[in-house]
N, C-alpha and C. Protein backbone atom coordinates (compact mmCIF):
# COMPACT_ATOMS: atom_id res chain seq x y z
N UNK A 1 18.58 121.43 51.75
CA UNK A 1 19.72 120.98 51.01
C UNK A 1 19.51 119.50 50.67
N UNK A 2 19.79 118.88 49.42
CA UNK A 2 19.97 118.09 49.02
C UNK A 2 20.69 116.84 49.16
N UNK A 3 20.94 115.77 49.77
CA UNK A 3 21.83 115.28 49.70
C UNK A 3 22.61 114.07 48.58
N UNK A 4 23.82 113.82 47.96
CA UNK A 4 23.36 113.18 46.86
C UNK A 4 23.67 111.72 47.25
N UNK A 5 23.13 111.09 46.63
CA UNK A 5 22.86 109.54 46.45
C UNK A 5 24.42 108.98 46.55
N UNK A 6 24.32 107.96 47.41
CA UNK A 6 25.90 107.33 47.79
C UNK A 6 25.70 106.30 46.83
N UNK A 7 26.99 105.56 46.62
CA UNK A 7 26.70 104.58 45.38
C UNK A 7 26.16 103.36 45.56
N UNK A 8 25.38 103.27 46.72
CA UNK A 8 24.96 101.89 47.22
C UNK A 8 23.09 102.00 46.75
N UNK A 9 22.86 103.38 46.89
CA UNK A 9 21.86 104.07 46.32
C UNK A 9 21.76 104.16 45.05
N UNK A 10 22.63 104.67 44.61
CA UNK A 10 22.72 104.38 42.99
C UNK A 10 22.64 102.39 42.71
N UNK A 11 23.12 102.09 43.00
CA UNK A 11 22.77 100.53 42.91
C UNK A 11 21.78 99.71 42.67
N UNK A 12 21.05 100.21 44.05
CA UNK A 12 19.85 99.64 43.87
C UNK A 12 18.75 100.48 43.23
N UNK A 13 18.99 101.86 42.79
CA UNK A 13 18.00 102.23 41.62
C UNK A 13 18.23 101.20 40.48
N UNK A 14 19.33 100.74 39.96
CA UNK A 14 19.47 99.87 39.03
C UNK A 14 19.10 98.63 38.61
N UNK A 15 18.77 98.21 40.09
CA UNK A 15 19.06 96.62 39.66
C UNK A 15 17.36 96.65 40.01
N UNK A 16 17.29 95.49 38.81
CA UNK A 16 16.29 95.10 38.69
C UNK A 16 15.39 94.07 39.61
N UNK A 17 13.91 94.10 39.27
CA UNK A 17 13.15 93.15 40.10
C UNK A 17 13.30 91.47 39.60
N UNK A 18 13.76 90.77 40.45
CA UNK A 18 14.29 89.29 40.25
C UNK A 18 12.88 88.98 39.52
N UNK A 19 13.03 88.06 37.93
CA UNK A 19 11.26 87.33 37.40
C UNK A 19 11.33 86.46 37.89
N UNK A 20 9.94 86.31 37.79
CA UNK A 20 9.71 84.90 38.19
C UNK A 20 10.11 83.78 37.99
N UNK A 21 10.65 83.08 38.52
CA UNK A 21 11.33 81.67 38.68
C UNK A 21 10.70 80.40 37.55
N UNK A 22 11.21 79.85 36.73
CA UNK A 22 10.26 78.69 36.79
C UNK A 22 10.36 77.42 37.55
N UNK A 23 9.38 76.60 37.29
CA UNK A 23 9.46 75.33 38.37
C UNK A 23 10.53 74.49 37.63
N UNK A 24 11.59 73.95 38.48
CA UNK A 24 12.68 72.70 38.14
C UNK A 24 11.58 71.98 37.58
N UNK A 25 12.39 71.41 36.23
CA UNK A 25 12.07 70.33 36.05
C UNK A 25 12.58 68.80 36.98
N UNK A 26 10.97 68.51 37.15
CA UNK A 26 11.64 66.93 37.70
C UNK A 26 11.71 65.47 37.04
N UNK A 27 11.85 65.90 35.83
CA UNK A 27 12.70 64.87 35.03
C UNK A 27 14.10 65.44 34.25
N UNK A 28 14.88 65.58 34.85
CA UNK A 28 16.18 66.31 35.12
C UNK A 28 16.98 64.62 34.22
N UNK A 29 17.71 65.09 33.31
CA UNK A 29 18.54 63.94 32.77
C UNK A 29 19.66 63.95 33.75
N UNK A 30 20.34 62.62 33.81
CA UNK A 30 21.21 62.45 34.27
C UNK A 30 22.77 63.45 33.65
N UNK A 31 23.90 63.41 34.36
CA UNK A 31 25.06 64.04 33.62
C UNK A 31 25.16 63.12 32.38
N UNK A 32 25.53 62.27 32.42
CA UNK A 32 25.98 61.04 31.45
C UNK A 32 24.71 60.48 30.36
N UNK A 33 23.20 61.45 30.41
CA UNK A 33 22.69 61.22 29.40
C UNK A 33 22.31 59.88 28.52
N UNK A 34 22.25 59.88 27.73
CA UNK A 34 22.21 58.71 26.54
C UNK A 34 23.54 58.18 26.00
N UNK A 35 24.27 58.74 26.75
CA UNK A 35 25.80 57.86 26.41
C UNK A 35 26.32 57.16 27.18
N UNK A 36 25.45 56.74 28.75
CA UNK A 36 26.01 55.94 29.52
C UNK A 36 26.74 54.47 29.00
N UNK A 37 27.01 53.76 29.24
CA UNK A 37 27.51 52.57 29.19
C UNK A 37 29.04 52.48 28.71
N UNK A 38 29.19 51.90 28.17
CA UNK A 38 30.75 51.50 27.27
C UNK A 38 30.70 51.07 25.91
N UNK A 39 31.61 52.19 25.45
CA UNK A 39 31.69 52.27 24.09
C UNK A 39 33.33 51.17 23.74
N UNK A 40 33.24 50.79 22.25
CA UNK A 40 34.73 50.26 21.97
C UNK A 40 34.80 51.40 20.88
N UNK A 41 36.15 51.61 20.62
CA UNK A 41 36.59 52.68 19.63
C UNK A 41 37.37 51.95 18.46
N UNK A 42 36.04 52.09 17.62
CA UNK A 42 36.75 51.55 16.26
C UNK A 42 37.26 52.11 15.14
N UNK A 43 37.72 53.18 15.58
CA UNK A 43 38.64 54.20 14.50
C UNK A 43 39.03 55.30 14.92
N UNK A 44 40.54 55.50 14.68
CA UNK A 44 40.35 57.31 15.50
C UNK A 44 41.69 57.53 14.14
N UNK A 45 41.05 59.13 13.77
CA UNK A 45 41.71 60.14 12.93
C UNK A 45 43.43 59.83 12.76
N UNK A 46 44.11 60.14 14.19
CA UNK A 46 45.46 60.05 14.23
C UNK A 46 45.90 58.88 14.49
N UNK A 47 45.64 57.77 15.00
CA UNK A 47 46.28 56.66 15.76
C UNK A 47 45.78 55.72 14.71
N UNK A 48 46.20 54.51 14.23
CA UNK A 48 45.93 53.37 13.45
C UNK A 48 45.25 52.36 14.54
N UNK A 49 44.62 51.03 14.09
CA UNK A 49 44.25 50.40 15.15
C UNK A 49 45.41 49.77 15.70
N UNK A 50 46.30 49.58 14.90
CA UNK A 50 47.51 48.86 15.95
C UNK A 50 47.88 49.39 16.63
N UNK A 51 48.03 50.71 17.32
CA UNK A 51 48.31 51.72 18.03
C UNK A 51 47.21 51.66 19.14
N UNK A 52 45.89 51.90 17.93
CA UNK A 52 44.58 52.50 19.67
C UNK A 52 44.32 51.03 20.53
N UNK A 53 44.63 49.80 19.77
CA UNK A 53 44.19 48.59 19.93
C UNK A 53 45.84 47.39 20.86
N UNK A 54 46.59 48.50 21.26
CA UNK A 54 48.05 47.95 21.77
C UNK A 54 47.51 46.92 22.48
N UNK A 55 47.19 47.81 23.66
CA UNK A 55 46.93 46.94 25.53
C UNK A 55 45.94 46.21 25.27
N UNK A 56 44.91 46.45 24.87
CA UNK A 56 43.01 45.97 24.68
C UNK A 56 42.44 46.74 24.07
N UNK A 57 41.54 46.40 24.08
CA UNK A 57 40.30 47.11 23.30
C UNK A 57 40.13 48.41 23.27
N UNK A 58 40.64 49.13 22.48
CA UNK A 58 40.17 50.83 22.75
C UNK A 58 38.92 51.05 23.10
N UNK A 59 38.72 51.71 24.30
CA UNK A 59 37.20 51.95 24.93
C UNK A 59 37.08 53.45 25.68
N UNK A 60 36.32 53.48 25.73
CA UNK A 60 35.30 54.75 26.43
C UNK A 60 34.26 54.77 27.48
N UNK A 61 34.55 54.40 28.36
CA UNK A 61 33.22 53.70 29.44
C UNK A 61 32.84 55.41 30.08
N UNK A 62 31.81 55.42 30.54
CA UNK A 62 30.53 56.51 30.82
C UNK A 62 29.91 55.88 31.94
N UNK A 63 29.75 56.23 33.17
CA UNK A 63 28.72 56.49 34.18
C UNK A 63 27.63 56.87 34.29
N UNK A 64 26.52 56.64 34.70
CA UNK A 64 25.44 57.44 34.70
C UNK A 64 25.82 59.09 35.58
N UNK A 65 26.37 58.92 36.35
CA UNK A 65 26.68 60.59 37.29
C UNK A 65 28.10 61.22 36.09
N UNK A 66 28.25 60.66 35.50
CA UNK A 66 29.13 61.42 34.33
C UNK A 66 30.92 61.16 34.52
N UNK A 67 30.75 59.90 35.63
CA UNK A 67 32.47 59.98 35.23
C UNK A 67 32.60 58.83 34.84
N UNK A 68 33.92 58.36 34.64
CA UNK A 68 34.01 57.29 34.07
C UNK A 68 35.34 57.02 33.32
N UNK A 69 36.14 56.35 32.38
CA UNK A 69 37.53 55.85 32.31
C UNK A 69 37.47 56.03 30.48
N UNK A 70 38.76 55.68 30.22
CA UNK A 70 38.58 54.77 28.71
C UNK A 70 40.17 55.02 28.51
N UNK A 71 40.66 53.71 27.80
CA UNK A 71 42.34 53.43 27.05
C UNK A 71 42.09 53.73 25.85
N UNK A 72 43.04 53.72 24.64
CA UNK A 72 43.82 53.87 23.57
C UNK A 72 45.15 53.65 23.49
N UNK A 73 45.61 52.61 22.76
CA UNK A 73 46.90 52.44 23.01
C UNK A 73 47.55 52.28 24.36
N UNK A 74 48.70 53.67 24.33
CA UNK A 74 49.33 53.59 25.91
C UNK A 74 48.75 54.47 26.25
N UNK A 75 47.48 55.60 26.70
CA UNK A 75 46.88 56.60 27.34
C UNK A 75 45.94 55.68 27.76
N UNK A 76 45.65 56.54 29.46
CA UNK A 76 44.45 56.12 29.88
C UNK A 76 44.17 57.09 30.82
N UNK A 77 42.81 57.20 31.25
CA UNK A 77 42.76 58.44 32.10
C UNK A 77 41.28 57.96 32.54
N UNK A 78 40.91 59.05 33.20
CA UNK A 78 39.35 59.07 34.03
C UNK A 78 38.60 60.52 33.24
N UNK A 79 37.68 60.42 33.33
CA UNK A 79 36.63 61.52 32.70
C UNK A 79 35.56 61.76 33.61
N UNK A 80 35.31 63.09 33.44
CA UNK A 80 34.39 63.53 34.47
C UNK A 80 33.85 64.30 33.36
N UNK A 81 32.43 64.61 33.62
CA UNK A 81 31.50 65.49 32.00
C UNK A 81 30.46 65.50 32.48
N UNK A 82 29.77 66.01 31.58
CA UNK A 82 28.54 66.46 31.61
C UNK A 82 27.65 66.49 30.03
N UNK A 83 26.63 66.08 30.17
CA UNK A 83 25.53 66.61 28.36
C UNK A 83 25.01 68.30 28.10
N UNK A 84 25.28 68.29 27.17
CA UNK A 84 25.43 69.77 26.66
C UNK A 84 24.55 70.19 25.46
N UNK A 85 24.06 70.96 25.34
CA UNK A 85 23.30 71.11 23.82
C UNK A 85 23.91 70.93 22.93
N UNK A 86 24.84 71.42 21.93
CA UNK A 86 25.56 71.69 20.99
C UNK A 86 24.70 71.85 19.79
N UNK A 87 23.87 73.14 19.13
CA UNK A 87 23.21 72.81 18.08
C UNK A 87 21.62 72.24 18.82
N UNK A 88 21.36 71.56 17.89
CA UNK A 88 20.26 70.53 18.35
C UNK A 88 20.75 69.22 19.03
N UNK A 89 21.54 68.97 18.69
CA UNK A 89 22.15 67.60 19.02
C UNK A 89 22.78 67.30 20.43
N UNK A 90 22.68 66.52 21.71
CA UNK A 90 23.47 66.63 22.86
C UNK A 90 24.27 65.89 22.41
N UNK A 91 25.19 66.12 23.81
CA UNK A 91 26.28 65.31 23.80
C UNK A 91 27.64 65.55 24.57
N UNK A 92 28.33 64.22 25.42
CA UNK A 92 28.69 64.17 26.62
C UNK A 92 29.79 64.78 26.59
N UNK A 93 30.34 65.69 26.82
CA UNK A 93 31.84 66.75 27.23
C UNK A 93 32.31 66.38 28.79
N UNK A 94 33.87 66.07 28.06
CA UNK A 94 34.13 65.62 29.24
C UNK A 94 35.46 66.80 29.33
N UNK A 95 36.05 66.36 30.98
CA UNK A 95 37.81 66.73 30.61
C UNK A 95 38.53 65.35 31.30
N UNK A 96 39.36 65.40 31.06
CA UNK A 96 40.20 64.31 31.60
C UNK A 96 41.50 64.08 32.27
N UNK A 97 41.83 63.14 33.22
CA UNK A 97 43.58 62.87 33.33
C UNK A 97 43.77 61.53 33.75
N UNK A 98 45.21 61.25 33.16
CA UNK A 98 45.67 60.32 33.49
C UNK A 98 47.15 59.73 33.17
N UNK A 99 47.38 59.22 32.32
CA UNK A 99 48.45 59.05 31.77
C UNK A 99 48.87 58.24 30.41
N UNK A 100 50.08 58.74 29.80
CA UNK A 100 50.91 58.01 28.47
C UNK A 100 51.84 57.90 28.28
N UNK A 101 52.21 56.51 28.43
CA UNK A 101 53.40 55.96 28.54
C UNK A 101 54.20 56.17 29.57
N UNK A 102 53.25 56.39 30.76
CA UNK A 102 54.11 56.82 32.07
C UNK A 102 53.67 58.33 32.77
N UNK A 103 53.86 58.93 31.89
CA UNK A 103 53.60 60.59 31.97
C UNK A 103 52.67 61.05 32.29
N UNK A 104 52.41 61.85 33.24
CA UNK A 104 51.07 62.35 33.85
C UNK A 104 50.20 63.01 32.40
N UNK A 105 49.08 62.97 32.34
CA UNK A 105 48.54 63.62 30.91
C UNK A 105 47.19 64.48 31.48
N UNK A 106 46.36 65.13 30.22
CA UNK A 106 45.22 65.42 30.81
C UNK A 106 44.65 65.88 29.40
N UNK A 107 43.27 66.13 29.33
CA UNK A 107 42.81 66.87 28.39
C UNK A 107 41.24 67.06 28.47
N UNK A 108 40.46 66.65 27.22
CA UNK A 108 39.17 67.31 26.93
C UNK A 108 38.56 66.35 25.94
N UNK A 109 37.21 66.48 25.52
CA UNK A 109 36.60 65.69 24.74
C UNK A 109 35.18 65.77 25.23
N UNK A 110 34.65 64.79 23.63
CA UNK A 110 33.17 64.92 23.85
C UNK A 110 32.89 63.41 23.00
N UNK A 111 32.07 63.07 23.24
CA UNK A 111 30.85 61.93 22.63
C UNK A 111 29.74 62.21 22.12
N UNK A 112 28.91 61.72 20.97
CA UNK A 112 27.61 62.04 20.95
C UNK A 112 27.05 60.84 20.03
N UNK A 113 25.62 60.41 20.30
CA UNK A 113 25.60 59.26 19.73
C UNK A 113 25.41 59.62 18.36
N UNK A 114 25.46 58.76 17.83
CA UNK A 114 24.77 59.36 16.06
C UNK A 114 23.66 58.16 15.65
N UNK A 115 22.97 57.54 16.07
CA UNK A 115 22.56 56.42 15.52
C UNK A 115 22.61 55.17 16.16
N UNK A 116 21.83 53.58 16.44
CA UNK A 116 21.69 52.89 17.08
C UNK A 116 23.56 52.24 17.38
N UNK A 117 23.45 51.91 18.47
CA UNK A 117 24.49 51.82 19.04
C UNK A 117 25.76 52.56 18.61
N UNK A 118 25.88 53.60 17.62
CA UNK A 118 27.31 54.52 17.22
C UNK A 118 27.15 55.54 17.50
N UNK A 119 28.39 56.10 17.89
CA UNK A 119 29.17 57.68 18.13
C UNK A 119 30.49 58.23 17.67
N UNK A 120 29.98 58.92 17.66
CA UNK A 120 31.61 59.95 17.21
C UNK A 120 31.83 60.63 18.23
N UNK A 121 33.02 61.33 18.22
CA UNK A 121 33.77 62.28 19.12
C UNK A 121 35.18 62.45 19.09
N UNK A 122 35.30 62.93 20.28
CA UNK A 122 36.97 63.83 19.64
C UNK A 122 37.67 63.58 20.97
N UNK A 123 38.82 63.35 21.31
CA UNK A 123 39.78 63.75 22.30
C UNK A 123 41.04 64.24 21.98
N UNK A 124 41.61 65.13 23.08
CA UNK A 124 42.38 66.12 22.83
C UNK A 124 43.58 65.53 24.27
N UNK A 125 44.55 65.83 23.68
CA UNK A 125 45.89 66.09 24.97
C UNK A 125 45.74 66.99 25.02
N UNK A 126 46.19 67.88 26.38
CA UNK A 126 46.47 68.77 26.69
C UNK A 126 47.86 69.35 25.85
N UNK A 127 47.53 70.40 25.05
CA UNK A 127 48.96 70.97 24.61
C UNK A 127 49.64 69.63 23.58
N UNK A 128 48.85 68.61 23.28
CA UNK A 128 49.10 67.30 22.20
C UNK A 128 47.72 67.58 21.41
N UNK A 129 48.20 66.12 21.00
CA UNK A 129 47.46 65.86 19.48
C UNK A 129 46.03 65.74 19.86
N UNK A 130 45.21 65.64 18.91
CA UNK A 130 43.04 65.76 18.93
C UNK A 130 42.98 64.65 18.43
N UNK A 131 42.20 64.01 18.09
CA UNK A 131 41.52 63.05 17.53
C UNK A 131 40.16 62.43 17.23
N UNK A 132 39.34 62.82 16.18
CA UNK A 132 38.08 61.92 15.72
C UNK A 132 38.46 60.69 16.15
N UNK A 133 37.21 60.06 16.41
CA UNK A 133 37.36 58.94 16.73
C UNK A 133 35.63 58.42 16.31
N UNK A 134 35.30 57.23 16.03
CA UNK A 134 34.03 56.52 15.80
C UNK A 134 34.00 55.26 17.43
N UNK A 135 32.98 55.06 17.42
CA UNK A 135 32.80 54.24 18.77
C UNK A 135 31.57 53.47 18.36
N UNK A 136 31.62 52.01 18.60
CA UNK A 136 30.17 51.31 19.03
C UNK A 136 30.07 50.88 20.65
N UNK A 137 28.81 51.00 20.90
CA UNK A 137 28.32 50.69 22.09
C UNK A 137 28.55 48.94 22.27
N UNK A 138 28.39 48.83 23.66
CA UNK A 138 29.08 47.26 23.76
C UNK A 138 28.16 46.75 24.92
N UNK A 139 27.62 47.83 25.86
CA UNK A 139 26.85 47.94 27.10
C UNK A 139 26.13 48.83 27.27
């Protein structure tokens, strides 16, 4: 008599032989990539500069381990990210929190350089407004 295959048996008929591994690379980029340092933000989509430029300098500062801060106006928050393919092109995705005008906030965004010391990118509120934005490097 036969007995039939329990499903733990069936399982491992299935699953396949693990391939071969390749070797880590050990020139591993950092999280924070080619966008480390601190950017100033000299234009964004929704906000005028009298707005992104209230408190100080609208900025974007970057860590080498990928976290790091940046204001606009009355928002400010911390960023934590990482570099990402996108296309051919990398570039630093973050998410964020902090606050505006008091109010706990949070959201999302990315950087990417375009050219000697400039970048573009975008930030988002959570459940609020997005924004293009242009940036030069400062550091």
């Amino acid at each position: 008599m036969t007995q039939a295959n329990s499903p733990s048996d069936q399982e491992e008929s299935v699953r396949e032989e693990p391939s071969a591994e390749k070797e880590p690379s050990t020139e591993k980029e950092p999280p924070a990539g080619k966008v480390a340092g601190t950017w100033h933000i000299t234009d964004m989509e929704v906000w005028d500069e009298d707005y992104f430029n209230m408190e100080t300098q609208a900025y974007i500062r970057v860590e080498e381990g990928g976290t790091g801060d940046f204001q606009f106006g009355l928002v400010t928050g911390s960023i934590d990210g990482h570099v990402e393919e996108v296309g051919t092109d990398p570039r630093f995705t973050f998410t964020w929190e902090g606050r505006g005008e008091m109010d706990p906030m949070s959201g999302g965004g990315w950087l990417r350089p375009i050219g000697d010391n400039q970048a573009e990118g975008m930030i988002k509120i959570h459940r609020g407004d997005r924004s293009q934005f242009q940036a030069r490097r400062v550091s």
